[in-house]
PDB file of N, CA and C in Angstrom:
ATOM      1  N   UNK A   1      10.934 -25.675-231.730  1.00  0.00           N
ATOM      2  CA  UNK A   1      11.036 -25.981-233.156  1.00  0.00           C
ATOM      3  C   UNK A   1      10.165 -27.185-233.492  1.00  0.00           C
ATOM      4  N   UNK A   2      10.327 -27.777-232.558  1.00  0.00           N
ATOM      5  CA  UNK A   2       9.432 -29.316-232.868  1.00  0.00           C
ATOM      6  C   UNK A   2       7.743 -29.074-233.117  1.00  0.00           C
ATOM      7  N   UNK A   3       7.198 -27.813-232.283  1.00  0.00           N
ATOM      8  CA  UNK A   3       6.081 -27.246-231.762  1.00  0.00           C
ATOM      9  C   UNK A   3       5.641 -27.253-233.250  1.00  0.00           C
ATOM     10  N   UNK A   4       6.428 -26.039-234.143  1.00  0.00           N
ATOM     11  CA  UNK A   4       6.404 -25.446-234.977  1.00  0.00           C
ATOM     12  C   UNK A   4       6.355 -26.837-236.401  1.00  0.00           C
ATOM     13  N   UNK A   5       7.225 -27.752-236.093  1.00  0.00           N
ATOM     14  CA  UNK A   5       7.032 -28.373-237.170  1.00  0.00           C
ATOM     15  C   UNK A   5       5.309 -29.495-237.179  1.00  0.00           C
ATOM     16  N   UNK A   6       5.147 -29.527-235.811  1.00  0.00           N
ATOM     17  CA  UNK A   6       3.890 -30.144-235.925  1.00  0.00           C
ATOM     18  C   UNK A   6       3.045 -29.533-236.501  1.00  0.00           C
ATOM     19  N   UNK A   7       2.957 -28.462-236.251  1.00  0.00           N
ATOM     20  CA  UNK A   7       1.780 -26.656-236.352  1.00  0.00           C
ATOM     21  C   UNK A   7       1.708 -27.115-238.232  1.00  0.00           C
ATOM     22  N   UNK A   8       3.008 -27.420-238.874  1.00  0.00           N
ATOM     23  CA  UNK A   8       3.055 -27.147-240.570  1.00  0.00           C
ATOM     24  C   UNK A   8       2.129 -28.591-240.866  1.00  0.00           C
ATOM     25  N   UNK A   9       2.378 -29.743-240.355  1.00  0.00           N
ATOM     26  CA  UNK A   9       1.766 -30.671-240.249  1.00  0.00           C
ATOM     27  C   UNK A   9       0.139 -30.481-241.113  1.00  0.00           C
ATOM     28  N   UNK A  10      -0.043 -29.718-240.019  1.00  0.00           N
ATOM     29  CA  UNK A  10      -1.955 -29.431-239.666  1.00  0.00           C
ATOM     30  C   UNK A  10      -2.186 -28.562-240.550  1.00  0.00           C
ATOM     31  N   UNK A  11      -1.221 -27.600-240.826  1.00  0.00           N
ATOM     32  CA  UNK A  11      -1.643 -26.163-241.196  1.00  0.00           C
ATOM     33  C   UNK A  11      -0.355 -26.209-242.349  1.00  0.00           C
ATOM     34  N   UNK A  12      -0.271 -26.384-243.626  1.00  0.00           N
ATOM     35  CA  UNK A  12       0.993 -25.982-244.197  1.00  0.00           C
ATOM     36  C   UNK A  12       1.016 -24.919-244.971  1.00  0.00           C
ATOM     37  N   UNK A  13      -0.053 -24.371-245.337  1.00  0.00           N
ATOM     38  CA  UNK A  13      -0.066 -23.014-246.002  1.00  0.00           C
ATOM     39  C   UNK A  13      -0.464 -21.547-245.130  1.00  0.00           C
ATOM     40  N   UNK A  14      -0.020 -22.168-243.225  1.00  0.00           N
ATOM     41  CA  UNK A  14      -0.283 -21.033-242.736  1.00  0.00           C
ATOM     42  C   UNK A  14       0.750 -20.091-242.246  1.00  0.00           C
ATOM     43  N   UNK A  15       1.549 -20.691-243.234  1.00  0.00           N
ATOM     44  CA  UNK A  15       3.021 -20.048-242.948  1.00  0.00           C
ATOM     45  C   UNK A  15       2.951 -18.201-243.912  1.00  0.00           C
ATOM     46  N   UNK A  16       3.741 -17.383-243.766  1.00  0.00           N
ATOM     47  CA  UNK A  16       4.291 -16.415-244.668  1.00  0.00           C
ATOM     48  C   UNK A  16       4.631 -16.815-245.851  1.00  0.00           C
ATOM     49  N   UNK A  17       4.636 -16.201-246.685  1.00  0.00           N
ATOM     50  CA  UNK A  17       5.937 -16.237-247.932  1.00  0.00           C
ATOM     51  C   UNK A  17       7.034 -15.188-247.268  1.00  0.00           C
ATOM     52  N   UNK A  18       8.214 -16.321-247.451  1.00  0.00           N
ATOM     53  CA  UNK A  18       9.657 -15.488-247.011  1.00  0.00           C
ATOM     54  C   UNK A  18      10.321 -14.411-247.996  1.00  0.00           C
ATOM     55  N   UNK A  19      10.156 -12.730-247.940  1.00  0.00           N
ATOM     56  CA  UNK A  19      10.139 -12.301-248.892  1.00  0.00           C
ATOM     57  C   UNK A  19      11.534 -12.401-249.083  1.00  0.00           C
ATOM     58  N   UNK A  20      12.808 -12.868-248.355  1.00  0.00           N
ATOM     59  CA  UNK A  20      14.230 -12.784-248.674  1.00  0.00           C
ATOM     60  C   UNK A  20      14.625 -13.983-249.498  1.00  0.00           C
ATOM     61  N   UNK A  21      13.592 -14.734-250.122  1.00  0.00           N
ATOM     62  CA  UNK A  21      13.871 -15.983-250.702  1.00  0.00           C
ATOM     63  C   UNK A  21      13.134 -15.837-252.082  1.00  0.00           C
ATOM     64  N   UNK A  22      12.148 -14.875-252.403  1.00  0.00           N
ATOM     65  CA  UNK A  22      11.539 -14.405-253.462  1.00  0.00           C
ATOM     66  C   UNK A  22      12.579 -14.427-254.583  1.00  0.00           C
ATOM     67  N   UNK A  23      13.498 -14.173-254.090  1.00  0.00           N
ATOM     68  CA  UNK A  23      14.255 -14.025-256.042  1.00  0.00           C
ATOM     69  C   UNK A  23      14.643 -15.182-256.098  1.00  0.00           C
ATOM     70  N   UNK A  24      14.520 -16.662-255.512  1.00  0.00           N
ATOM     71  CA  UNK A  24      14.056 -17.727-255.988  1.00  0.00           C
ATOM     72  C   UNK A  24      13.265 -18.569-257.167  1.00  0.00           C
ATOM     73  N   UNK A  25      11.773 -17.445-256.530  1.00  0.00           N
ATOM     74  CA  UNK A  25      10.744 -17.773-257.190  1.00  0.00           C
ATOM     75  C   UNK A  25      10.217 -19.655-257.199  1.00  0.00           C
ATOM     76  N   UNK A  26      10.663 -19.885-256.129  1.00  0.00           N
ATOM     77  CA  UNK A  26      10.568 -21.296-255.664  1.00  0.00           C
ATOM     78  C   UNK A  26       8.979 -21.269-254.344  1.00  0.00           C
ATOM     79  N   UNK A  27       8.452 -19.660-253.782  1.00  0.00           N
ATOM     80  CA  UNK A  27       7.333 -19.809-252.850  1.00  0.00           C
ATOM     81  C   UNK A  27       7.322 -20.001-251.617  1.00  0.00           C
ATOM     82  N   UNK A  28       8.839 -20.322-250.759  1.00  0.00           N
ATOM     83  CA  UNK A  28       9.293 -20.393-249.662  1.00  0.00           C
ATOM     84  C   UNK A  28       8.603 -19.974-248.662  1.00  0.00           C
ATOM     85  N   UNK A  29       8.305 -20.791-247.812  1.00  0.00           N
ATOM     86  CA  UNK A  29       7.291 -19.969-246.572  1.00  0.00           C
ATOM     87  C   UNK A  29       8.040 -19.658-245.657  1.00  0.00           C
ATOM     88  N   UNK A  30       7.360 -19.542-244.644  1.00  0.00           N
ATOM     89  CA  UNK A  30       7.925 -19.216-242.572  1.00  0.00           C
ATOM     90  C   UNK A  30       6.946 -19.435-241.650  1.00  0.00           C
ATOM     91  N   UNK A  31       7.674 -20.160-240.875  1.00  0.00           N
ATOM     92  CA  UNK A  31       6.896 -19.461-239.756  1.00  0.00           C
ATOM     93  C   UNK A  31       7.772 -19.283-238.379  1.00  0.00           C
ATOM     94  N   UNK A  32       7.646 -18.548-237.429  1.00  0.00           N
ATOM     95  CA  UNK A  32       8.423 -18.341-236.291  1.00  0.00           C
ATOM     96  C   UNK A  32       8.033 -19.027-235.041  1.00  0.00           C
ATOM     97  N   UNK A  33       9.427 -20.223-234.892  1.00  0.00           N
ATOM     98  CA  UNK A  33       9.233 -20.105-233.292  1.00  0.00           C
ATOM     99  C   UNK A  33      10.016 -19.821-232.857  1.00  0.00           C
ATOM    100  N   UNK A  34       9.722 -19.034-231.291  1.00  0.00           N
ATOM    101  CA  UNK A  34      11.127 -18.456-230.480  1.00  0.00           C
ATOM    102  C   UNK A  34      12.033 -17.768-231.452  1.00  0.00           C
ATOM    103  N   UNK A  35      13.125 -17.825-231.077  1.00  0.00           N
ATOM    104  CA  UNK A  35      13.743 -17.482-231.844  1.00  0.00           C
ATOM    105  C   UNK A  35      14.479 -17.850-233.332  1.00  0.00           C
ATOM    106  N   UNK A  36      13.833 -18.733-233.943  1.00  0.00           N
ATOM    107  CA  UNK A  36      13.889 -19.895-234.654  1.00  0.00           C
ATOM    108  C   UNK A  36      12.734 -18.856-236.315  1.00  0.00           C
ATOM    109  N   UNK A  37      13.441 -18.826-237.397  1.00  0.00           N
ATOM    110  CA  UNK A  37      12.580 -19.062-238.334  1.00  0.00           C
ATOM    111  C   UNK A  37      12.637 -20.716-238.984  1.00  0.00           C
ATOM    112  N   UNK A  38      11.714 -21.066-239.106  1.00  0.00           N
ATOM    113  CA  UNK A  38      11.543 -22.305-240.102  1.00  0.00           C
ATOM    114  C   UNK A  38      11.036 -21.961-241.578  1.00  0.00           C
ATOM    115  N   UNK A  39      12.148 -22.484-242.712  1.00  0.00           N
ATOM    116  CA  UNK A  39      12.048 -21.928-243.915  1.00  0.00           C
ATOM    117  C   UNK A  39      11.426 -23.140-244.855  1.00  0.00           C
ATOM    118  N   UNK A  40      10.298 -23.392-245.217  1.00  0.00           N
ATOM    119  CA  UNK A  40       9.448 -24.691-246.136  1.00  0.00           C
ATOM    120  C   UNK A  40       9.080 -24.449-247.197  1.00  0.00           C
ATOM    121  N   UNK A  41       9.075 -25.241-248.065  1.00  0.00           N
ATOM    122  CA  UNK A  41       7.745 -25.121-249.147  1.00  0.00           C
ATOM    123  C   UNK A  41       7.184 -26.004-249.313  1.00  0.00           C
ATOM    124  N   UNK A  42       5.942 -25.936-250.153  1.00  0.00           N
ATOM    125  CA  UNK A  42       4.680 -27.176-250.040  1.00  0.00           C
ATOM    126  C   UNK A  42       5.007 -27.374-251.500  1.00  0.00           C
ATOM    127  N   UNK A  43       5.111 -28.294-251.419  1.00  0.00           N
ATOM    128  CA  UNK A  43       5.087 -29.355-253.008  1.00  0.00           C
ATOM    129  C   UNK A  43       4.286 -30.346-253.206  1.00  0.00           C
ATOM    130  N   UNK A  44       2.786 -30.137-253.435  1.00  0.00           N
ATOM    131  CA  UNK A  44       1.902 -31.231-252.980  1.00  0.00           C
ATOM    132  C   UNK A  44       1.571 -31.135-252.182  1.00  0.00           C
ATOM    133  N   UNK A  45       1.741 -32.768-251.906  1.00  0.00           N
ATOM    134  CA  UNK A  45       1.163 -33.124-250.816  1.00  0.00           C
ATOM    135  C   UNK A  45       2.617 -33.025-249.285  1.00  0.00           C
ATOM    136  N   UNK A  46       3.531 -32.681-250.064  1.00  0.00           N
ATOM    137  CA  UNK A  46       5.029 -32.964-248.946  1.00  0.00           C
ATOM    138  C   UNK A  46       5.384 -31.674-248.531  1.00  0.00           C
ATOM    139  N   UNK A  47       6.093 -31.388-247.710  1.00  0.00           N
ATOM    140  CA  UNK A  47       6.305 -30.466-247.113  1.00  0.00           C
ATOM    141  C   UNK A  47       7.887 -30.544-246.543  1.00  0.00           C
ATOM    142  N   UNK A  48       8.882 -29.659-247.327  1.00  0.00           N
ATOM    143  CA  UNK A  48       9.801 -29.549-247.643  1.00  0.00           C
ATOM    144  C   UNK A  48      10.516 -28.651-246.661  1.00  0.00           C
ATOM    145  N   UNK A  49      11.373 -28.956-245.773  1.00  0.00           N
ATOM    146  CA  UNK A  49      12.132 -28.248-244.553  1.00  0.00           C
ATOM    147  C   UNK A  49      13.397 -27.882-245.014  1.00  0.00           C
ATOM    148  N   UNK A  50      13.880 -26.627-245.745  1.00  0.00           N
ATOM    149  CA  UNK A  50      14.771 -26.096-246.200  1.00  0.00           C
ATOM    150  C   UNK A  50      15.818 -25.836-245.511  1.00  0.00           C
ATOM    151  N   UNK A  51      15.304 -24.968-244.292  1.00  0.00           N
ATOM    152  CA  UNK A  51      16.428 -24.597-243.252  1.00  0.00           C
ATOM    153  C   UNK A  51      15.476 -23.840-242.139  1.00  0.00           C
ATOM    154  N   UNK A  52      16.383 -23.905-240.832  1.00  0.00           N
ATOM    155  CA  UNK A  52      15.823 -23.408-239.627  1.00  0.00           C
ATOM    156  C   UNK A  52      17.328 -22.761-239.375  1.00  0.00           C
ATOM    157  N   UNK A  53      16.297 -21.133-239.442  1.00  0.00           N
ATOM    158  CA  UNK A  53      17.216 -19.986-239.526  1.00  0.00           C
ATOM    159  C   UNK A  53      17.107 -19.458-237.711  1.00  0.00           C
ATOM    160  N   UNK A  54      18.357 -18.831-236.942  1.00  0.00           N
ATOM    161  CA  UNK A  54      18.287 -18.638-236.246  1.00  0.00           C
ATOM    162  C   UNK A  54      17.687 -16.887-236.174  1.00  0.00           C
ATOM    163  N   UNK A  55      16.876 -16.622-235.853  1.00  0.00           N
ATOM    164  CA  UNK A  55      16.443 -15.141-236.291  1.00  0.00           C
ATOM    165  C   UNK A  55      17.441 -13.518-235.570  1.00  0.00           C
ATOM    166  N   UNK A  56      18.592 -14.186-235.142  1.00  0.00           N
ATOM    167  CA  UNK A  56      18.892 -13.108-233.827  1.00  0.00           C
ATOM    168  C   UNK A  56      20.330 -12.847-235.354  1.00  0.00           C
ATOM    169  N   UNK A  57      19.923 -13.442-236.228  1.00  0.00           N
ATOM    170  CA  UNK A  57      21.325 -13.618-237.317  1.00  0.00           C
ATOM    171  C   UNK A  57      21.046 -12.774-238.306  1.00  0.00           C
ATOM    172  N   UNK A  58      22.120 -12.226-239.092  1.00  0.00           N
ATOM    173  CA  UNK A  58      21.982 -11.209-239.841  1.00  0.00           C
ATOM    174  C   UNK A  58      20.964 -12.064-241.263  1.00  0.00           C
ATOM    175  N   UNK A  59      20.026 -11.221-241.454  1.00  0.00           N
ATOM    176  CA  UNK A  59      18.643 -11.421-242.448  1.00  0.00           C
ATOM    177  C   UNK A  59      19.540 -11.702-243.801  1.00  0.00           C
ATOM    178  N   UNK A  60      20.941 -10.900-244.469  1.00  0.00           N
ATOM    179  CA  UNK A  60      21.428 -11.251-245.603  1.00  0.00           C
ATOM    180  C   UNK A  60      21.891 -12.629-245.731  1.00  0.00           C
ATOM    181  N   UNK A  61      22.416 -13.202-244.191  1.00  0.00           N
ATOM    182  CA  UNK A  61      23.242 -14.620-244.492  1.00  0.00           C
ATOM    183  C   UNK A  61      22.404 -15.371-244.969  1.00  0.00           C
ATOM    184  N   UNK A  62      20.794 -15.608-245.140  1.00  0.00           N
ATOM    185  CA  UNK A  62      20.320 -16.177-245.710  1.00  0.00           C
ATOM    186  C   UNK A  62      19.568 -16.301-247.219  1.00  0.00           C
ATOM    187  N   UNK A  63      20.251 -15.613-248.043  1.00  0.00           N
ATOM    188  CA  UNK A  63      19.877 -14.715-249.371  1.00  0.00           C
ATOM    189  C   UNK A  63      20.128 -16.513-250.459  1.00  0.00           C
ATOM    190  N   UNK A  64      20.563 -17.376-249.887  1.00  0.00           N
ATOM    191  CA  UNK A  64      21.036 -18.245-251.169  1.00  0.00           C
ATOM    192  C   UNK A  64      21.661 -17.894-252.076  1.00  0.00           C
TER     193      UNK A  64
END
């Protein structure tokens, strides 16, 4: 996870858009490590760590 948060560091728009967060309409990214999603968005210049989803977990528990 730590890997992954450096990776957003360098790279913050090389994440996905998370399409289970779309009816947001807030732009939510991803990216995967291990078994780990990391859920962000870029606001600027900051980079916003929402939640680190365990991926082996049912995809609805994370609907907001």
């Amino acid at each position: 996870v730590v890997d992954g948060l450096d990776r957003l560091r360098t790279n913050p728009g090389g994440g996905q858009f998370e399409e289970a967060l779309e009816h947001l309409g807030q732009h939510h990214r991803r990216i995967v490590v291990g078994h780990f999603k990391i859920i962000y968005r870029v606001l600027g210049k900051t980079i916003v760590v929402t939640d680190i989803f365990d991926s082996r977990r049912d995809p609805d528990g994370m609907k907001g």
